[in-house]
N, C-alpha and C. Protein backbone atom coordinates (compact mmCIF):
# COMPACT_ATOMS: atom_id res chain seq x y z
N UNK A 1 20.11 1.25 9.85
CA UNK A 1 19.72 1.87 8.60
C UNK A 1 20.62 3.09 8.38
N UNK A 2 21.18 3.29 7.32
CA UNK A 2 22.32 4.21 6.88
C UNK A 2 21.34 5.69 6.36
N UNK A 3 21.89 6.52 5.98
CA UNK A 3 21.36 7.77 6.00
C UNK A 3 20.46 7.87 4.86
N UNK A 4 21.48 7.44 3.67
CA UNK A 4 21.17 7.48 2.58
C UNK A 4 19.60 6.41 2.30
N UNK A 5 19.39 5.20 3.10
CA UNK A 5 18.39 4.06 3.68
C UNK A 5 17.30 5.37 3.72
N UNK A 6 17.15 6.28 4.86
CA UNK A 6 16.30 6.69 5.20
C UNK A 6 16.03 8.03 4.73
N UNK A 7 17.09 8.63 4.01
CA UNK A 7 16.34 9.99 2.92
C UNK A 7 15.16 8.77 2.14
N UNK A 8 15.78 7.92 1.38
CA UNK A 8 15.24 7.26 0.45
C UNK A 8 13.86 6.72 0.81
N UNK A 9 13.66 6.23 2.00
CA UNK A 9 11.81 5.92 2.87
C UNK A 9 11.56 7.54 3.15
N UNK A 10 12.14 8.36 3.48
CA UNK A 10 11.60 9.52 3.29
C UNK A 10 10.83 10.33 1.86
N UNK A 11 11.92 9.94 1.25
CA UNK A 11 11.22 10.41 -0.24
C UNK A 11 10.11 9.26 -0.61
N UNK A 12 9.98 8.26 -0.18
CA UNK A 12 9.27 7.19 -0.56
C UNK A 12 7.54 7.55 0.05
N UNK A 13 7.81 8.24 1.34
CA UNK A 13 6.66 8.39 2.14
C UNK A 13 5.94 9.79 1.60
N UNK A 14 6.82 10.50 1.10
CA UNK A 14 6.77 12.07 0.96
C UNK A 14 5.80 11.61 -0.91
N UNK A 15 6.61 11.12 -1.57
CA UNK A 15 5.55 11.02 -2.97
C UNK A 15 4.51 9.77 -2.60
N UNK A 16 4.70 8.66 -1.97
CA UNK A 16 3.42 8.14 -1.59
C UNK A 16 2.19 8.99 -1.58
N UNK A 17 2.75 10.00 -0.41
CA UNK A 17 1.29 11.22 -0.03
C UNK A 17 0.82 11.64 -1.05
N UNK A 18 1.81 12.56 -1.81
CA UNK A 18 1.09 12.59 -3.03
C UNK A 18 0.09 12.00 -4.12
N UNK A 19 1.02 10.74 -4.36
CA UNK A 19 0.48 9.81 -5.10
C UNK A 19 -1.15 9.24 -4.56
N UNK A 20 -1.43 9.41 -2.82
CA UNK A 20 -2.59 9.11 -2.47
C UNK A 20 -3.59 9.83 -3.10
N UNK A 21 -3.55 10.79 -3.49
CA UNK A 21 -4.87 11.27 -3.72
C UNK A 21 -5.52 11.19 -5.24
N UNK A 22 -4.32 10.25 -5.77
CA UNK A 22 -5.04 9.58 -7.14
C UNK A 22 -5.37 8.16 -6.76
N UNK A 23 -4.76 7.49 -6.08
CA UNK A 23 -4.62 6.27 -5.63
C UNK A 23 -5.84 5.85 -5.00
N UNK A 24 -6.61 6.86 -4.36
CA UNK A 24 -7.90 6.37 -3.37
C UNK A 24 -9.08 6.58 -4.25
N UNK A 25 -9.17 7.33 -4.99
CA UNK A 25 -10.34 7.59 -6.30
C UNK A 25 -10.22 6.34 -7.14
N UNK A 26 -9.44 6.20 -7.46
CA UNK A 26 -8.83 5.25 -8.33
C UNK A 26 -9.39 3.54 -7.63
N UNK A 27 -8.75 3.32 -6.63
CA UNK A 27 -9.21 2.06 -5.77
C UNK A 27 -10.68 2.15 -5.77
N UNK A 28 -11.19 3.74 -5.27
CA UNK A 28 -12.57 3.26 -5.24
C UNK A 28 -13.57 2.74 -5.97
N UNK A 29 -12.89 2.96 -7.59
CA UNK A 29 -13.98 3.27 -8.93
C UNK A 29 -13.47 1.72 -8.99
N UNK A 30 -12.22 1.62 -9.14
CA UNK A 30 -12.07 -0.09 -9.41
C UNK A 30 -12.70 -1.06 -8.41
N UNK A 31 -12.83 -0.75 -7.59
CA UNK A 31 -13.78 -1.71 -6.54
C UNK A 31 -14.70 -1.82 -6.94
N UNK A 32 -15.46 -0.80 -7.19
CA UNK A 32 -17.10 -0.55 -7.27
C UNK A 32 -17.28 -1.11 -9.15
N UNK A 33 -16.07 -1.13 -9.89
CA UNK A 33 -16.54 -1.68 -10.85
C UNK A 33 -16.23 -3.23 -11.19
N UNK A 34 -15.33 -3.71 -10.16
CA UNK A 34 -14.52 -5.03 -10.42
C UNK A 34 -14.51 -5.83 -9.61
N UNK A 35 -13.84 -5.19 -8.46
CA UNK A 35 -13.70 -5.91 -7.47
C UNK A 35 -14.74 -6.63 -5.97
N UNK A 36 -15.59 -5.51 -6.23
CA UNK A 36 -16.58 -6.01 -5.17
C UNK A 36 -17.68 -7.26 -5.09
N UNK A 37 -17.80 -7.74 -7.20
CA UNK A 37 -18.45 -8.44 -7.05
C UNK A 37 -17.52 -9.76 -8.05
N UNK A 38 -16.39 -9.61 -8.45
CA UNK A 38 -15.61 -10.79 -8.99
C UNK A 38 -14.41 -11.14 -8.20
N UNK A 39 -14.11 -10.65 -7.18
CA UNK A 39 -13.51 -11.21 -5.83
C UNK A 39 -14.02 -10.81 -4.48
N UNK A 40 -15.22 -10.61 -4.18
CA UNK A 40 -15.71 -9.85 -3.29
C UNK A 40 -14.72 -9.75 -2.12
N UNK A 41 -14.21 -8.50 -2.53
CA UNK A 41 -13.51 -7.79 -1.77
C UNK A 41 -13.79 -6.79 -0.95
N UNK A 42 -13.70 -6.07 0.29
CA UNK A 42 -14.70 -4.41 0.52
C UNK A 42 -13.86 -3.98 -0.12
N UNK A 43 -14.21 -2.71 0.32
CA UNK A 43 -13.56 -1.49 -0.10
C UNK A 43 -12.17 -1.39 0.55
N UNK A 44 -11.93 -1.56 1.72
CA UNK A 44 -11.01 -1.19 2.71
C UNK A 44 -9.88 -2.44 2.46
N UNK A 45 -10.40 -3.79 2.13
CA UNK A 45 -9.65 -4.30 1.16
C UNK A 45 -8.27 -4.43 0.05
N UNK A 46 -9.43 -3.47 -0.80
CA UNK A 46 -8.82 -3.18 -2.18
C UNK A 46 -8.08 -1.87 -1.93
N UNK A 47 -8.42 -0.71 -1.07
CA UNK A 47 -7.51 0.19 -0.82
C UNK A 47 -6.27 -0.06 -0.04
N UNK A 48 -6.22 -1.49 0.88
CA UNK A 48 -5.14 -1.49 1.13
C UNK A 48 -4.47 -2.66 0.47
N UNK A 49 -5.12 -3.39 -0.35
CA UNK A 49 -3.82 -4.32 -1.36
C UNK A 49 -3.37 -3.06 -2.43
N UNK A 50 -3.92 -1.74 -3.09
CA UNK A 50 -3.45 -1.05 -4.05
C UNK A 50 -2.55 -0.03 -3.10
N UNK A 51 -2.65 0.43 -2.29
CA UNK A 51 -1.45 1.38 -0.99
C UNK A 51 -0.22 0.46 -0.82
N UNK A 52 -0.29 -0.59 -0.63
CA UNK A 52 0.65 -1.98 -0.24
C UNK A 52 1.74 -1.69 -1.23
N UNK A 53 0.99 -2.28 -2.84
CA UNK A 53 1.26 -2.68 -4.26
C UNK A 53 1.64 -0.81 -4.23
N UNK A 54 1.63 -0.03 -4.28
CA UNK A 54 2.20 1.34 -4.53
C UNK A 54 3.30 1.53 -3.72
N UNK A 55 3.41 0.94 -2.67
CA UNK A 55 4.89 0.93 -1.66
C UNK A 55 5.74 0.78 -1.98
N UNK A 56 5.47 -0.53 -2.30
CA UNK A 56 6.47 -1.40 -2.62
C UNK A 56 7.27 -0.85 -4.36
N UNK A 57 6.02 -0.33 -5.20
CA UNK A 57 6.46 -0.29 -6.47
C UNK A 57 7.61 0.68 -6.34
N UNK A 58 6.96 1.64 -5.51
CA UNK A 58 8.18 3.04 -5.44
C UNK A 58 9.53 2.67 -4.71
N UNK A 59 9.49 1.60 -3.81
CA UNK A 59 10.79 1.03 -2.92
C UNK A 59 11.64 0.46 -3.85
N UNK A 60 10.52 -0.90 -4.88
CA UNK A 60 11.59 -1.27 -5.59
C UNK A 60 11.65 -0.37 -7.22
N UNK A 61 10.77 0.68 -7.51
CA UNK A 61 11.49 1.52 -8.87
C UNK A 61 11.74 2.55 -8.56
N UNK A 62 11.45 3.82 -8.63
CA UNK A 62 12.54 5.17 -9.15
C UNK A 62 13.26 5.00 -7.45
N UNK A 63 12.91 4.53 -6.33
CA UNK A 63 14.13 4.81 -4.76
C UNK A 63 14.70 3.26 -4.81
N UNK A 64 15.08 2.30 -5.68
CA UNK A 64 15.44 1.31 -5.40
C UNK A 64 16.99 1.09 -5.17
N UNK A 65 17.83 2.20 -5.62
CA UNK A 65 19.05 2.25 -5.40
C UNK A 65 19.39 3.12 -3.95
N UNK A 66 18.52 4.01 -3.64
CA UNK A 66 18.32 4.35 -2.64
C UNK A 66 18.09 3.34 -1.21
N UNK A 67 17.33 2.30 -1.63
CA UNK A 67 16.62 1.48 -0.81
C UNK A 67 17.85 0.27 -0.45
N UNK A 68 17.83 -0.23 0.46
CA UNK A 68 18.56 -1.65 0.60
C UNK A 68 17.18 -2.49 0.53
N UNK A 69 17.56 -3.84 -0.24
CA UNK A 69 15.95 -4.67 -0.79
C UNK A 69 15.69 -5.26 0.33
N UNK A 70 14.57 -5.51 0.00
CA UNK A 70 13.71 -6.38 1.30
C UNK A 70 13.28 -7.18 0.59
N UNK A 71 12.27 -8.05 1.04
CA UNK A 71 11.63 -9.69 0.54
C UNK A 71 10.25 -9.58 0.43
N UNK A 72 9.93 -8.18 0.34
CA UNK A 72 8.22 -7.88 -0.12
C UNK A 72 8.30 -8.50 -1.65
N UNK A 73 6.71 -8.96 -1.87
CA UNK A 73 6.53 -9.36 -2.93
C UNK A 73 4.96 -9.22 -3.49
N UNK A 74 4.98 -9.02 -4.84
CA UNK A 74 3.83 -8.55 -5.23
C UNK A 74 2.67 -10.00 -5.40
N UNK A 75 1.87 -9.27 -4.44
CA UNK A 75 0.25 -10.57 -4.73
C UNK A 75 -0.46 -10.24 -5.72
N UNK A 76 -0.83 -11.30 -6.35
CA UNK A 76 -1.69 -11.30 -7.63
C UNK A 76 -3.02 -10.64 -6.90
N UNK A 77 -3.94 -10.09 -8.00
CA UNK A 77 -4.70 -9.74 -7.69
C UNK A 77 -6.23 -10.58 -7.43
N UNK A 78 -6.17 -12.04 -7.80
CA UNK A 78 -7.17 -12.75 -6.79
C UNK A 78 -6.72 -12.74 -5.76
N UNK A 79 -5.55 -12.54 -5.01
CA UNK A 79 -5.37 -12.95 -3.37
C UNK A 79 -6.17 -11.50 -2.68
N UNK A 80 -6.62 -10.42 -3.50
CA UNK A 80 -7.26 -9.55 -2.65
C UNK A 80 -8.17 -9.42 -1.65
N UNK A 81 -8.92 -10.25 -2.16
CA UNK A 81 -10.13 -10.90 -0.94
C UNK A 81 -9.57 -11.28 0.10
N UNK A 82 -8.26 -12.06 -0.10
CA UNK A 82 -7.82 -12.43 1.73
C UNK A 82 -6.99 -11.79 2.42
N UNK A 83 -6.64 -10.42 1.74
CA UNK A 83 -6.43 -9.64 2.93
C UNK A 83 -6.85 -8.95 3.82
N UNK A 84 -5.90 -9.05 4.82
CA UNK A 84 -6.94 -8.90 6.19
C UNK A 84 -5.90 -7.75 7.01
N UNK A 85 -7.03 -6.09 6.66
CA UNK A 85 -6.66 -5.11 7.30
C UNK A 85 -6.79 -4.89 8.51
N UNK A 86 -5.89 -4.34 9.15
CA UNK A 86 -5.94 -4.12 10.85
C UNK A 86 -5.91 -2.79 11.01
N UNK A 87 -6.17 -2.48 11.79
CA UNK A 87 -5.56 -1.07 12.42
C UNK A 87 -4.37 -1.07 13.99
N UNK A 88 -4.17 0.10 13.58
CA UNK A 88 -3.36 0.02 14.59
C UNK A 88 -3.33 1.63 15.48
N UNK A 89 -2.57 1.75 16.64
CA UNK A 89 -2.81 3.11 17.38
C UNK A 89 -1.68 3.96 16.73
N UNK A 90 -2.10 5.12 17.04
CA UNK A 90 -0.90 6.51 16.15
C UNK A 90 -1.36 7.46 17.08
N UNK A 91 -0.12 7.71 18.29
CA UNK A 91 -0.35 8.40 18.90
C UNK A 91 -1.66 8.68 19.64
N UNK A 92 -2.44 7.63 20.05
CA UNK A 92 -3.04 7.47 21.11
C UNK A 92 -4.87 7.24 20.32
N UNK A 93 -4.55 7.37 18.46
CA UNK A 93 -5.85 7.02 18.11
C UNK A 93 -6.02 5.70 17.33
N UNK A 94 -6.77 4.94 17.18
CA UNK A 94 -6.90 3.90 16.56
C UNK A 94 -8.27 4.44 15.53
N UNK A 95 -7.16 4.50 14.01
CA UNK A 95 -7.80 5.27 13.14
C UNK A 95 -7.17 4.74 12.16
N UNK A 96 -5.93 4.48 12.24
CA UNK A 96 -5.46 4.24 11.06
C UNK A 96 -4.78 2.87 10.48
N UNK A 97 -5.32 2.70 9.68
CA UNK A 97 -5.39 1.30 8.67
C UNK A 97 -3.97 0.70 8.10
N UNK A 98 -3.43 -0.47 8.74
CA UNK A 98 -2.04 -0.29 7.48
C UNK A 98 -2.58 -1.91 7.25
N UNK A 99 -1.54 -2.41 5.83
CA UNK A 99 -1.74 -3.50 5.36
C UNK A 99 -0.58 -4.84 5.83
N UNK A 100 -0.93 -5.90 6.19
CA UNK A 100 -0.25 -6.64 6.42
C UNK A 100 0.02 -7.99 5.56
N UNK A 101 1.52 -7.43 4.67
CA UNK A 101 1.81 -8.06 3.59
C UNK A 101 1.82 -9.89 4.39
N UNK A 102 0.94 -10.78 3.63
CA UNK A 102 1.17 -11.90 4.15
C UNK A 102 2.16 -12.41 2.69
């Protein structure tokens, strides 16, 4: 990965953060009004197909020249129900949630 590769996931990770704290209000109200009972999805679900779908949007729009492309691709939003969140360890806690683009 070249320099310019990894300012660009840097800036990608750095406004992600930001962007989380509209992003999780947001997932929650749409769950609780949409999703929980016309794809019964949980919660933990729908927050990580909309974190996923926000990754990716910022990789491939405003850092995409920044970015060298990858082969992520956007799931419609009935496939939400079948994703299937894991966790994983971070520094010795198993706390934190990532999504595994199938």
């Amino acid at each position: 990965m070249n320099a310019l590769s990894r300012t660009g996931w840097a800036l990608v990770v750095l406004v992600r953060g930001l962007l989380l704290w509209v992003l999780i209000p947001f997932a929650f109200l749409s769950w609780l009004l949409l999703h929980w009972w016309a794809q019964k999805a949980s919660r933990r679900q729908a927050l990580c197909w909309y974190d996923a779908h926000l990754t990716v949007a910022l990789a491939r729009g405003p850092f995409r020249l920044m970015i060298a492309p990858d082969h992520r691709r956007f799931d419609r939003i009935p496939r939400m129900a079948t994703v299937e969140p894991r966790k994983t360890g971070f520094f010795g806690m198993d706390t934190i949630e990532v999504f595994d683009l199938v």
